[in-house]
Protein backbone atom coordinates (compact mmCIF):
# COMPACT_ATOMS: atom_id res chain seq x y z
CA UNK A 1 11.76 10.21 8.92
CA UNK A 2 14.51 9.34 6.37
CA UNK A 3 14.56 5.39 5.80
CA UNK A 4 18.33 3.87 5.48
CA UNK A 5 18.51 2.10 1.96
CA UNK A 6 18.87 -1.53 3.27
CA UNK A 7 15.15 -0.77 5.45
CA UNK A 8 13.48 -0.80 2.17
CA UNK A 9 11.83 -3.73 0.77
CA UNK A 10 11.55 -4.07 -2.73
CA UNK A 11 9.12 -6.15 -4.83
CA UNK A 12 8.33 -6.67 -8.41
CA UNK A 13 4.36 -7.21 -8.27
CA UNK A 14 4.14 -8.39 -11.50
CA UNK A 15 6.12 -11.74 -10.80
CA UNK A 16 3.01 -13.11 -8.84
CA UNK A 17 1.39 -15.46 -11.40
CA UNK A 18 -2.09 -15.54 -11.78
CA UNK A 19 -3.17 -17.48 -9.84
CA UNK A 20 -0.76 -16.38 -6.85
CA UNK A 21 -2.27 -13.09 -7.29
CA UNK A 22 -5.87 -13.67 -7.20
CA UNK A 23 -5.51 -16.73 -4.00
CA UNK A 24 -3.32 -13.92 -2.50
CA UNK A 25 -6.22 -11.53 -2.00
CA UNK A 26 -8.09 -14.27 0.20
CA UNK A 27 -5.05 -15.54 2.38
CA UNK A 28 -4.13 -15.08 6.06
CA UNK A 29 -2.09 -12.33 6.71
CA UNK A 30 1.07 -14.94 7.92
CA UNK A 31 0.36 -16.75 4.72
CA UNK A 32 0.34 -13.62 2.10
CA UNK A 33 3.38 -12.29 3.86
CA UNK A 34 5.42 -15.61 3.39
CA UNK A 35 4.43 -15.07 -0.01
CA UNK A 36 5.37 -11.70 -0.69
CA UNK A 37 8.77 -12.11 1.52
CA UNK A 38 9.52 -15.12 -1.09
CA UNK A 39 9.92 -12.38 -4.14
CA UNK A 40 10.83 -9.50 -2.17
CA UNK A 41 14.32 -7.72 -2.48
CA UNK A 42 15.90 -6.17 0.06
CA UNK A 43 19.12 -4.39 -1.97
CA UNK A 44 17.58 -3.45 -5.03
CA UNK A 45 19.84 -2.22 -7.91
CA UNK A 46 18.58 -0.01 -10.70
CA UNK A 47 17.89 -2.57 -13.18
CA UNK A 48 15.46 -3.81 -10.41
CA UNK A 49 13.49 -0.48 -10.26
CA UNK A 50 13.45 0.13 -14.29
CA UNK A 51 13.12 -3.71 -15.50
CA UNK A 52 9.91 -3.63 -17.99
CA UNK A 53 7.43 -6.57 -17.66
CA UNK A 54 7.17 -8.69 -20.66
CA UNK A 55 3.56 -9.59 -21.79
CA UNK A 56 2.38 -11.99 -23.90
CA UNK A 57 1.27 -10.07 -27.21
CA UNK A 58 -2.35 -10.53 -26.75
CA UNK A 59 -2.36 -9.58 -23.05
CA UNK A 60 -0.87 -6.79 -24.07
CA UNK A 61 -3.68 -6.18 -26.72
CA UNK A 62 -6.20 -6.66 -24.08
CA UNK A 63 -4.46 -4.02 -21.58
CA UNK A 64 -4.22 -1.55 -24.33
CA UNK A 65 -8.49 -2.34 -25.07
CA UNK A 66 -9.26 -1.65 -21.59
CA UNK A 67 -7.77 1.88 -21.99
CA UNK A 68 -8.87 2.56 -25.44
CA UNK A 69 -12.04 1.85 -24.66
CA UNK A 70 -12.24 2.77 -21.12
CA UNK A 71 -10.07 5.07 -19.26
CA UNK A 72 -8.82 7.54 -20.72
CA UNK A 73 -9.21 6.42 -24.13
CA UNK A 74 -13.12 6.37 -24.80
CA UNK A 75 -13.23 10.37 -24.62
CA UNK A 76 -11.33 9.43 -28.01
CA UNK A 77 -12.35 6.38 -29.44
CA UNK A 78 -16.65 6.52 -28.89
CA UNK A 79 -16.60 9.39 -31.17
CA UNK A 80 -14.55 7.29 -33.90
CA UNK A 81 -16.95 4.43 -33.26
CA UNK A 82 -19.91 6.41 -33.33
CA UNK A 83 -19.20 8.01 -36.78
CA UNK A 84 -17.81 4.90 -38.07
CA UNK A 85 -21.71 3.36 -37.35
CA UNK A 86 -22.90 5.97 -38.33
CA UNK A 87 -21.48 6.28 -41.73
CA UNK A 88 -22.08 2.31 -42.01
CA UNK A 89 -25.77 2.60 -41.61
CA UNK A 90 -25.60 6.06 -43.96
CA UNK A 91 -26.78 7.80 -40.64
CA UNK A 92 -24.66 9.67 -38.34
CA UNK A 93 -27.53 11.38 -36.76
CA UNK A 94 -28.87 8.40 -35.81
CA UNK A 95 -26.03 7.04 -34.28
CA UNK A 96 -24.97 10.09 -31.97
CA UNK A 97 -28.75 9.90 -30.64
CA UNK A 98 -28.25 6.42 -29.66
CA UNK A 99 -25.18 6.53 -28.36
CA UNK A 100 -26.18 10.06 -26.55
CA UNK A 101 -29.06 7.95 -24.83
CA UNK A 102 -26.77 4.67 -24.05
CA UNK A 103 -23.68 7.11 -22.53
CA UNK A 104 -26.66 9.25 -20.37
CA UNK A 105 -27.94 6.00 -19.12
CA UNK A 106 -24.58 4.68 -18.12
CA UNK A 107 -23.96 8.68 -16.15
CA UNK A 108 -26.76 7.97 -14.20
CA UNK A 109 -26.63 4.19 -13.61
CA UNK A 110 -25.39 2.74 -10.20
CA UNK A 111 -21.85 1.53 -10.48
CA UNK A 112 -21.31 -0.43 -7.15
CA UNK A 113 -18.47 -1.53 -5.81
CA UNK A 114 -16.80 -4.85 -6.12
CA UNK A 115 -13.62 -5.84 -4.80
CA UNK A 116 -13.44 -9.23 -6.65
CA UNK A 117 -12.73 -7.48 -9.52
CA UNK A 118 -9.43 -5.94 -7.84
CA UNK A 119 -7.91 -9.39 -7.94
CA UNK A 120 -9.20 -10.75 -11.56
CA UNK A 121 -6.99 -11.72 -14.63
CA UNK A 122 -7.89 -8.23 -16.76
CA UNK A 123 -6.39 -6.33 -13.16
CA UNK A 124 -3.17 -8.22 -13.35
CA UNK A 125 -2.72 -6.71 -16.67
CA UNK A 126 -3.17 -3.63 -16.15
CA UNK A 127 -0.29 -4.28 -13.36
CA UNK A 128 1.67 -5.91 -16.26
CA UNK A 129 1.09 -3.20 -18.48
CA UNK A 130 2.50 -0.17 -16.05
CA UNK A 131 5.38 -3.03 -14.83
CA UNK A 132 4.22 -2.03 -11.37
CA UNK A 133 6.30 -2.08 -8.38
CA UNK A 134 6.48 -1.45 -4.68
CA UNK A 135 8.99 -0.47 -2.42
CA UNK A 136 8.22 -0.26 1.06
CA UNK A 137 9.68 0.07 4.89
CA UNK A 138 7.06 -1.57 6.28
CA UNK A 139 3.17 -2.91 5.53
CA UNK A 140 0.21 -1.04 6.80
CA UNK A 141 -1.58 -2.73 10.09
CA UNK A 142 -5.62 -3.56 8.06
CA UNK A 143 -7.08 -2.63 12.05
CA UNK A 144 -5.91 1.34 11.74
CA UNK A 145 -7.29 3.66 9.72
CA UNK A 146 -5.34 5.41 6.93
CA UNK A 147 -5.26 8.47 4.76
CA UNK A 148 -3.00 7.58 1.83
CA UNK A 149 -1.42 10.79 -0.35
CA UNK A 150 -0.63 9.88 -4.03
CA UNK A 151 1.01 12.48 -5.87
CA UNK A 152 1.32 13.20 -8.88
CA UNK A 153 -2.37 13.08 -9.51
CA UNK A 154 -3.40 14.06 -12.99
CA UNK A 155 -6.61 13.53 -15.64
CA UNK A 156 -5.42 9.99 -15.94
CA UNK A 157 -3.92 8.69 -12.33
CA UNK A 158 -2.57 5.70 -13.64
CA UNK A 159 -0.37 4.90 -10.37
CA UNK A 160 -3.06 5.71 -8.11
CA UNK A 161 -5.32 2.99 -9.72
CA UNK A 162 -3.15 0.23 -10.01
CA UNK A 163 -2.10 1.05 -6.44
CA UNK A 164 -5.65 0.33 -5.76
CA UNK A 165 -6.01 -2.62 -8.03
CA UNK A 166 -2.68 -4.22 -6.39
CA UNK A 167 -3.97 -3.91 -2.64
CA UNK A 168 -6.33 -6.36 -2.25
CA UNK A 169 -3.28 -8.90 -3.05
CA UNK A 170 -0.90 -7.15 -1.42
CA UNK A 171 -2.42 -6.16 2.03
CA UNK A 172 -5.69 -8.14 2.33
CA UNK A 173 -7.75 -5.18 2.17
CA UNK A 174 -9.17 -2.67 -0.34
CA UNK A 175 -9.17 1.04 0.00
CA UNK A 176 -11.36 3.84 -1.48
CA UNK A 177 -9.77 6.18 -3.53
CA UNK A 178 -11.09 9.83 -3.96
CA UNK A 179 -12.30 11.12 -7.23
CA UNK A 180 -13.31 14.39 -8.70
CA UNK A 181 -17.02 14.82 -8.80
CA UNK A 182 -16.57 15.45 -12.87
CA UNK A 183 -14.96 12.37 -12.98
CA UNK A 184 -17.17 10.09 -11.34
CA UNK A 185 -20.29 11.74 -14.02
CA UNK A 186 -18.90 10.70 -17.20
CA UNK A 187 -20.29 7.48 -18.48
CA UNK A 188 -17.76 4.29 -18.45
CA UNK A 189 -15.46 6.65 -16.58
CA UNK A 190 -17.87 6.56 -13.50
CA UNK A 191 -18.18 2.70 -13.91
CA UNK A 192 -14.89 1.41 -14.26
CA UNK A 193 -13.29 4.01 -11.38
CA UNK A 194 -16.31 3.15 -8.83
CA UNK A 195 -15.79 -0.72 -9.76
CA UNK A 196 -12.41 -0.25 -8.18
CA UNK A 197 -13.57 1.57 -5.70
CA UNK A 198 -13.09 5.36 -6.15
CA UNK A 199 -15.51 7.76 -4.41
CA UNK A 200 -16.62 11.28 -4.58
CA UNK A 201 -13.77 13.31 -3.12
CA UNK A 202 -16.65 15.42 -1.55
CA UNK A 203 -16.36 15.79 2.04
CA UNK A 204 -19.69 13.70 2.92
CA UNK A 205 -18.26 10.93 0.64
CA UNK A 206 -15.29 10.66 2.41
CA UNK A 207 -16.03 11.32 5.76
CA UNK A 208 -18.82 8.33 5.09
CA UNK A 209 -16.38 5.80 4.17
């Protein structure tokens, strides 16, 4: 069903502060709405949908860590790091076997869920950094069950994770995203995506949860 334009709610996530964000994620659902209605636009213009979130520079340092060093970046940067040690202590040999053993440990290791971590400082950056937004008809009723499509989804599904970082805050619930087996196997990948929540897109996995 087509929406009309002025059914469509608009908000800017990334004006919560804080500390609105994170008490958000433990409100009543009357009390998180009046919230959200307080910053949400109802005739959005363009400059509403492209307007860029402006970071302080070492948030923005810290957003651009957690991706250098997490995901996607670390398929790049552990290498670097790894020679870089390895050339400091005059052997690289040494250094891939260690880091080979740490990475293996970290494949293997439980990464459990937790959904405090959906709502902490470092997750409103990574909001920050994407300027995320939402536009939306109407929110989702937390006692039905849902199957949310999020297209495009790529190597790095950027919108599906903040999407998942922003709904604990947003909706008063969490939801699990599915992952590619692969995906959920590589070391710091696997932690940081099941951290948030994502789950093996297998059809046990998600039939489970």
């Amino acid at each position: 069903m087509t929406k009309k334009k002025d059914t469509v709610n608009f908000l800017d996530v990334t004006s919560f502060s804080y500390k609105e964000f994170h008490e958000m994620a433990s409100m009543s659902g009357s009390d998180r709405n009046k919230a959200i209605k307080a910053k949400t636009i109802m005739n959005c213009t363009n400059s509403d949908y492209t307007k860029v979130t402006k970071m302080k520079f070492k948030e923005e340092v810290i957003a651009m860590c957690m991706f250098l060093f997490g995901v996607p970046g670390a398929v790049f940067s552990i290498p670097v790091i790894v020679i870089a040690v390895g050339l400091f202590i005059g052997d690289i040999g040494r250094a891939a076997v260690v880091a080979a053993v740490i990475l293996a440990s970290l494949a293997i290791m439980p990464a459990p869920f937790l959904e405090k971590t959906l709502s902490s400082w470092y997750a409103l950056q990574i909001l920050r950094y994407f300027s995320f937004k939402a536009a939306f008809a109407e929110q989702l009723d937390a006692n039905k069950p849902y199957i949310l499509v999020a297209p495009p989804h790529g190597v790095f599904p950027f919108g599906n994770i903040v999407t998942m970082i922003a709904f604990p805050s947003l909706m008063g619930y969490s939801f699990r995203g599915l992952a590619a087996s692969a995906a959920l196997r590589l070391p710091i990948f696997r932690q940081i995506l099941c951290t948030i929540g994502a789950i093996d897109a297998s059809r046990k996995s998600a039939t489970k949860v």
